[in-house]
N, C-alpha and C. Protein backbone atom coordinates (compact mmCIF):
# COMPACT_ATOMS: atom_id res chain seq x y z
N UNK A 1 -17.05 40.66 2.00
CA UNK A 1 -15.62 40.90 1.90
C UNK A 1 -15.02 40.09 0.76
N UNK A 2 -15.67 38.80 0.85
CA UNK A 2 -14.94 38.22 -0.16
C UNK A 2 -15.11 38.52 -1.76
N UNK A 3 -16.59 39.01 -2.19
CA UNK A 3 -16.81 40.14 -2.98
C UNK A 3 -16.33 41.19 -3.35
N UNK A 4 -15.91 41.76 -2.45
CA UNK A 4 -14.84 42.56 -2.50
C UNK A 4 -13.40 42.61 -3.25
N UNK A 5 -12.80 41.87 -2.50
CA UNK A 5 -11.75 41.24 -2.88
C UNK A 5 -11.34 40.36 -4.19
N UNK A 6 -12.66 39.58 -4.97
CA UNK A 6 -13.19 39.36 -5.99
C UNK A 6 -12.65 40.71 -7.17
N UNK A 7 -13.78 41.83 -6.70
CA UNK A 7 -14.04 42.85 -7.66
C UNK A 7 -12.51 43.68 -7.53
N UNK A 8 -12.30 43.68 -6.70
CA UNK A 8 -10.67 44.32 -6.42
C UNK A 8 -9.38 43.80 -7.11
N UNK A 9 -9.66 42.48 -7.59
CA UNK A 9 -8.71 41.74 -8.06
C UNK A 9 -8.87 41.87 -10.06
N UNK A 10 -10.25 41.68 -9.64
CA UNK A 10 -10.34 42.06 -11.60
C UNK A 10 -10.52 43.44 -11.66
N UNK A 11 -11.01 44.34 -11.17
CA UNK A 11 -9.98 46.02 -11.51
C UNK A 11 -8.43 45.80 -11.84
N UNK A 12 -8.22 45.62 -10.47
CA UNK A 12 -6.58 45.90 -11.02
C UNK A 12 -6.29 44.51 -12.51
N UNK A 13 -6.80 43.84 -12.83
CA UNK A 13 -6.18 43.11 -13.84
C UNK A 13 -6.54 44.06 -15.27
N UNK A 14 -8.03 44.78 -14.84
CA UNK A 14 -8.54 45.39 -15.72
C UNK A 14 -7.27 46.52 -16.23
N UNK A 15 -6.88 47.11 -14.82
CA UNK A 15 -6.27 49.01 -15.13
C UNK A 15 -4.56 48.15 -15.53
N UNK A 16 -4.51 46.84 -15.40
CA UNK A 16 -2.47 46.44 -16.08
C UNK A 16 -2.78 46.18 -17.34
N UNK A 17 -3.55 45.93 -17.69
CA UNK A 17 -4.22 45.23 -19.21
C UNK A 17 -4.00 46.11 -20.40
N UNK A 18 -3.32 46.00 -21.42
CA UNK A 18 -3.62 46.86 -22.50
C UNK A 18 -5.27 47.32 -22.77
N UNK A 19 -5.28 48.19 -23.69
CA UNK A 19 -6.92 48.64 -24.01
C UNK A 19 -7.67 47.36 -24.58
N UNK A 20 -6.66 46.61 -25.83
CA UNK A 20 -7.40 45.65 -26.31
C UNK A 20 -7.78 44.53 -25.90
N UNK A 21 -6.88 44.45 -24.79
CA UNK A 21 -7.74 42.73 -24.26
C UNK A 21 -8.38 42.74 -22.73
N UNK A 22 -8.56 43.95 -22.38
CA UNK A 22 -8.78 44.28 -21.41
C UNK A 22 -9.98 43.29 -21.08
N UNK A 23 -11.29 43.11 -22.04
CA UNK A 23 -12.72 42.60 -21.73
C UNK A 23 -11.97 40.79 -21.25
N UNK A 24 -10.84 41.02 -22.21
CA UNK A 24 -10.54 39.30 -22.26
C UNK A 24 -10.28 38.77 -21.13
N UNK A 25 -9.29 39.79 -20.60
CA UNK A 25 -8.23 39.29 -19.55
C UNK A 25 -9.77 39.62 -18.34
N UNK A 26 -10.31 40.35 -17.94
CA UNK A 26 -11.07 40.64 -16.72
C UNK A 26 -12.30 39.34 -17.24
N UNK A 27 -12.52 39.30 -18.38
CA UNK A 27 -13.54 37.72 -18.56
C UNK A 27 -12.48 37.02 -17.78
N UNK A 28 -11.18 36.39 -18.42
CA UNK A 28 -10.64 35.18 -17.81
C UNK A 28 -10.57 35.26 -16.56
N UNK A 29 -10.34 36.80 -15.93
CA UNK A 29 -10.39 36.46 -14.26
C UNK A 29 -11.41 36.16 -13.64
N UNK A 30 -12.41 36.72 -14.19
CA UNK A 30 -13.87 36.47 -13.70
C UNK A 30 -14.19 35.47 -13.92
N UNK A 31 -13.95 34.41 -14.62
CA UNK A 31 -14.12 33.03 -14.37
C UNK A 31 -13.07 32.35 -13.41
N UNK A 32 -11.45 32.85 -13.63
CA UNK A 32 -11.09 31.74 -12.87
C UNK A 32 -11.43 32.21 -11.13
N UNK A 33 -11.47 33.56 -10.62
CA UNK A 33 -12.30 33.85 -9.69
C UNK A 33 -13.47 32.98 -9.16
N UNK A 34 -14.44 32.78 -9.84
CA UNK A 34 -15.76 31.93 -9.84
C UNK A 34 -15.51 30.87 -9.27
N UNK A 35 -14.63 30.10 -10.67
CA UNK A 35 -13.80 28.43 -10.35
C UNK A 35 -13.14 28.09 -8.69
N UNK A 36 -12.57 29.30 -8.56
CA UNK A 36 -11.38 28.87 -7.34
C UNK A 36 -12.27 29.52 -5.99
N UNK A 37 -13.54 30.28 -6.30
CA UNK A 37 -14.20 30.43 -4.99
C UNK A 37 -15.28 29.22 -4.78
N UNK A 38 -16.16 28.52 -5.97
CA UNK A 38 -16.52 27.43 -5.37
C UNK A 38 -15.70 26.34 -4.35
N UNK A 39 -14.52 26.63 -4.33
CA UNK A 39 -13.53 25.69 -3.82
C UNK A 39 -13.37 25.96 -2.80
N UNK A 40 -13.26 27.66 -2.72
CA UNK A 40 -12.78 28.25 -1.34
C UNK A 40 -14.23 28.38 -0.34
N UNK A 41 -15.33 28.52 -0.95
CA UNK A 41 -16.60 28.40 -0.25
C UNK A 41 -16.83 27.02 0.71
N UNK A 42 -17.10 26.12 -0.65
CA UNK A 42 -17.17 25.35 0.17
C UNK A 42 -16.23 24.17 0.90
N UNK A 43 -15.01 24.19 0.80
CA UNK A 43 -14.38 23.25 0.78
C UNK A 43 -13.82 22.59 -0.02
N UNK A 44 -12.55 21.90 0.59
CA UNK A 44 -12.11 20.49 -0.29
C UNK A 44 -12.74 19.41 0.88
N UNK A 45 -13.56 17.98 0.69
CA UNK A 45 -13.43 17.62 1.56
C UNK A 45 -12.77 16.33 1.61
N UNK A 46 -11.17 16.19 2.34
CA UNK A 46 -10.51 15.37 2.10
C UNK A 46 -10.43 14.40 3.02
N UNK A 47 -11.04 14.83 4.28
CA UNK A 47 -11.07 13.46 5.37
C UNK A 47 -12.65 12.72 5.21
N UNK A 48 -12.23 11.54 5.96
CA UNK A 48 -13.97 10.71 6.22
C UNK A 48 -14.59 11.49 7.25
N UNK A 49 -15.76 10.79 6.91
CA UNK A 49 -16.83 11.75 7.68
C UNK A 49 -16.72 10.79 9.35
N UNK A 50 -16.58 11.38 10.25
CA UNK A 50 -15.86 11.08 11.55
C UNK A 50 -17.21 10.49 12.55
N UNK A 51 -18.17 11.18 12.16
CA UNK A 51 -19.58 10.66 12.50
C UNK A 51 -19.80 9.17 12.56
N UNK A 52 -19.81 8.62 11.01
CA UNK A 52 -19.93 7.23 10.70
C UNK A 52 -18.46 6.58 10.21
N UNK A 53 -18.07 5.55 10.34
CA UNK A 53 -16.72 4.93 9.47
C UNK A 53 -17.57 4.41 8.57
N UNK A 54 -16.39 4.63 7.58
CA UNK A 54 -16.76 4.02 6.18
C UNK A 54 -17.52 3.02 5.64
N UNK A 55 -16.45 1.89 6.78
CA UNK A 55 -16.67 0.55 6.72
C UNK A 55 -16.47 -0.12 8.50
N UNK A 56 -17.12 -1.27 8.32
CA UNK A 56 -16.60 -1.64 9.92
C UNK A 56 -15.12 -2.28 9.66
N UNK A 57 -14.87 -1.90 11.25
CA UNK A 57 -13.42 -2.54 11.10
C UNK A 57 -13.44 -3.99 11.83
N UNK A 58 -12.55 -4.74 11.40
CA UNK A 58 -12.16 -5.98 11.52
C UNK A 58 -11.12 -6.52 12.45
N UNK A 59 -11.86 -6.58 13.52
CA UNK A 59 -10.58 -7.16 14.73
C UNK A 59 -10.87 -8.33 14.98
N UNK A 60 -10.08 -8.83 15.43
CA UNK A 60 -9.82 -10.30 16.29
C UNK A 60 -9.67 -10.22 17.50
N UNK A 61 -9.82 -10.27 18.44
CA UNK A 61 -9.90 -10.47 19.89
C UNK A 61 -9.08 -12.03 20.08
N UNK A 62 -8.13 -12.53 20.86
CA UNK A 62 -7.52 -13.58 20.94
C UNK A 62 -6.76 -13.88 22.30
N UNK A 63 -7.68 -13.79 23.27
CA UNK A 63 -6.71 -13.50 24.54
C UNK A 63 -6.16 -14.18 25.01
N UNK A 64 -4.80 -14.77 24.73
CA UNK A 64 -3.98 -15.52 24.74
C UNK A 64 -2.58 -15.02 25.51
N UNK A 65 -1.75 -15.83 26.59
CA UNK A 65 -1.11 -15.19 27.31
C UNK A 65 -0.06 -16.37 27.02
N UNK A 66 1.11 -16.47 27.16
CA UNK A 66 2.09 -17.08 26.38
C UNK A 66 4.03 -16.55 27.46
N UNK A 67 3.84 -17.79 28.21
CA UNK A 67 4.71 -17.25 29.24
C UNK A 67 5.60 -18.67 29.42
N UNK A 68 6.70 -17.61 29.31
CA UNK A 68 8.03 -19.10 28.76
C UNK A 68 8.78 -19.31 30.19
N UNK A 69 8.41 -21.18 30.83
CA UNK A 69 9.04 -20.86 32.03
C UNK A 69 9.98 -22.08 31.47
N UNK A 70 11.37 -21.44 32.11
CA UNK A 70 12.47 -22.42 31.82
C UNK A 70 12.12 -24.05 32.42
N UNK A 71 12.71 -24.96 31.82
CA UNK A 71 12.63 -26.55 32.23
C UNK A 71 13.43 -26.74 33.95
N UNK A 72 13.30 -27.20 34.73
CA UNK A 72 13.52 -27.19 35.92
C UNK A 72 15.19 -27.80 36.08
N UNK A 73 15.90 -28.09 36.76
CA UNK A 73 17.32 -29.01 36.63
C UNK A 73 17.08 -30.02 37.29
N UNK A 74 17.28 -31.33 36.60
CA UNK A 74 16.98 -32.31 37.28
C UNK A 74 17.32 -32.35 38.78
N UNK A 75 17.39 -33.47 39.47
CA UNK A 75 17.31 -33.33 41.22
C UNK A 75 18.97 -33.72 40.96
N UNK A 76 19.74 -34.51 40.29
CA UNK A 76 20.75 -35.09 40.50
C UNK A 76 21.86 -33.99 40.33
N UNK A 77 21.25 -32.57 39.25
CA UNK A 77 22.23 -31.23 38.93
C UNK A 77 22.22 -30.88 40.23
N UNK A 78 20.93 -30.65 40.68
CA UNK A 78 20.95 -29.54 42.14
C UNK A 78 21.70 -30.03 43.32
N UNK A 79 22.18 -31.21 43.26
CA UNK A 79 22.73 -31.92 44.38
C UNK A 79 24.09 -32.80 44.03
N UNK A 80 25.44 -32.14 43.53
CA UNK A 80 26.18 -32.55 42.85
C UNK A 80 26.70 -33.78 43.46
N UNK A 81 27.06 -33.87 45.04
CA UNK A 81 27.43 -34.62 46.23
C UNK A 81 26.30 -35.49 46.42
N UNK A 82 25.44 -36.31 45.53
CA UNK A 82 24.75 -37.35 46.12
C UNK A 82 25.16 -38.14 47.18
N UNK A 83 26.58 -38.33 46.99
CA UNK A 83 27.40 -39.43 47.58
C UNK A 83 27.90 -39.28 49.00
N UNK A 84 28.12 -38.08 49.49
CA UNK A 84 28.37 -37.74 50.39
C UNK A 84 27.37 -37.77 51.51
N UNK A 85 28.45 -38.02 52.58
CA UNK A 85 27.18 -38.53 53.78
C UNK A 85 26.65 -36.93 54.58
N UNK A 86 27.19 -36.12 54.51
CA UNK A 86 26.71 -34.71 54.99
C UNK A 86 26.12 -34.06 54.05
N UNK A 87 25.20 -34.40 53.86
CA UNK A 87 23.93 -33.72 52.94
C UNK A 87 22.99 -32.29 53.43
N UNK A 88 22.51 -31.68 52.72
CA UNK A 88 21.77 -30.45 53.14
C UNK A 88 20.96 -30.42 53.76
């Protein structure tokens, strides 16, 4: 099919073409045809290959846990009435 479509494309460039450049213009398609189906055959290949990574990757592992406990109120805040004889 894709042959097809190939030969279908340089006809018609052939039958718009004046008489005289007709060989020219169906050469130039027939190459850039050629050019742009190696491309379309096989690919562009723009990602990594998913199999292997490139390179190894580089982590750090650091298991570190980091937990903010407020400072306590001294005993003398929590108990404003030291002085008092009816205590809690």
């Amino acid at each position: 099919m894709w042959t097809a479509w190939g030969a279908a494309t340089v006809w018609m460039v052939w039958t718009a073409t004046p008489a005289t450049s007709r060989p020219v213009a169906a050469g130039l398609t027939v190459l850039a045809w050629t050019f742009l189906s190696a491309f379309a055959m096989r690919g562009l290949i723009l990602r990594r290959p998913v199999g292997r990574p490139a390179r190894p990757a580089k982590v750090a592992v650091r298991p570190e846990i980091h937990v903010h406990v407020p400072a306590q109120a001294a005993p003398a805040d929590q108990h404003p009435h030291n002085s008092c004889p009816f205590r809690d």
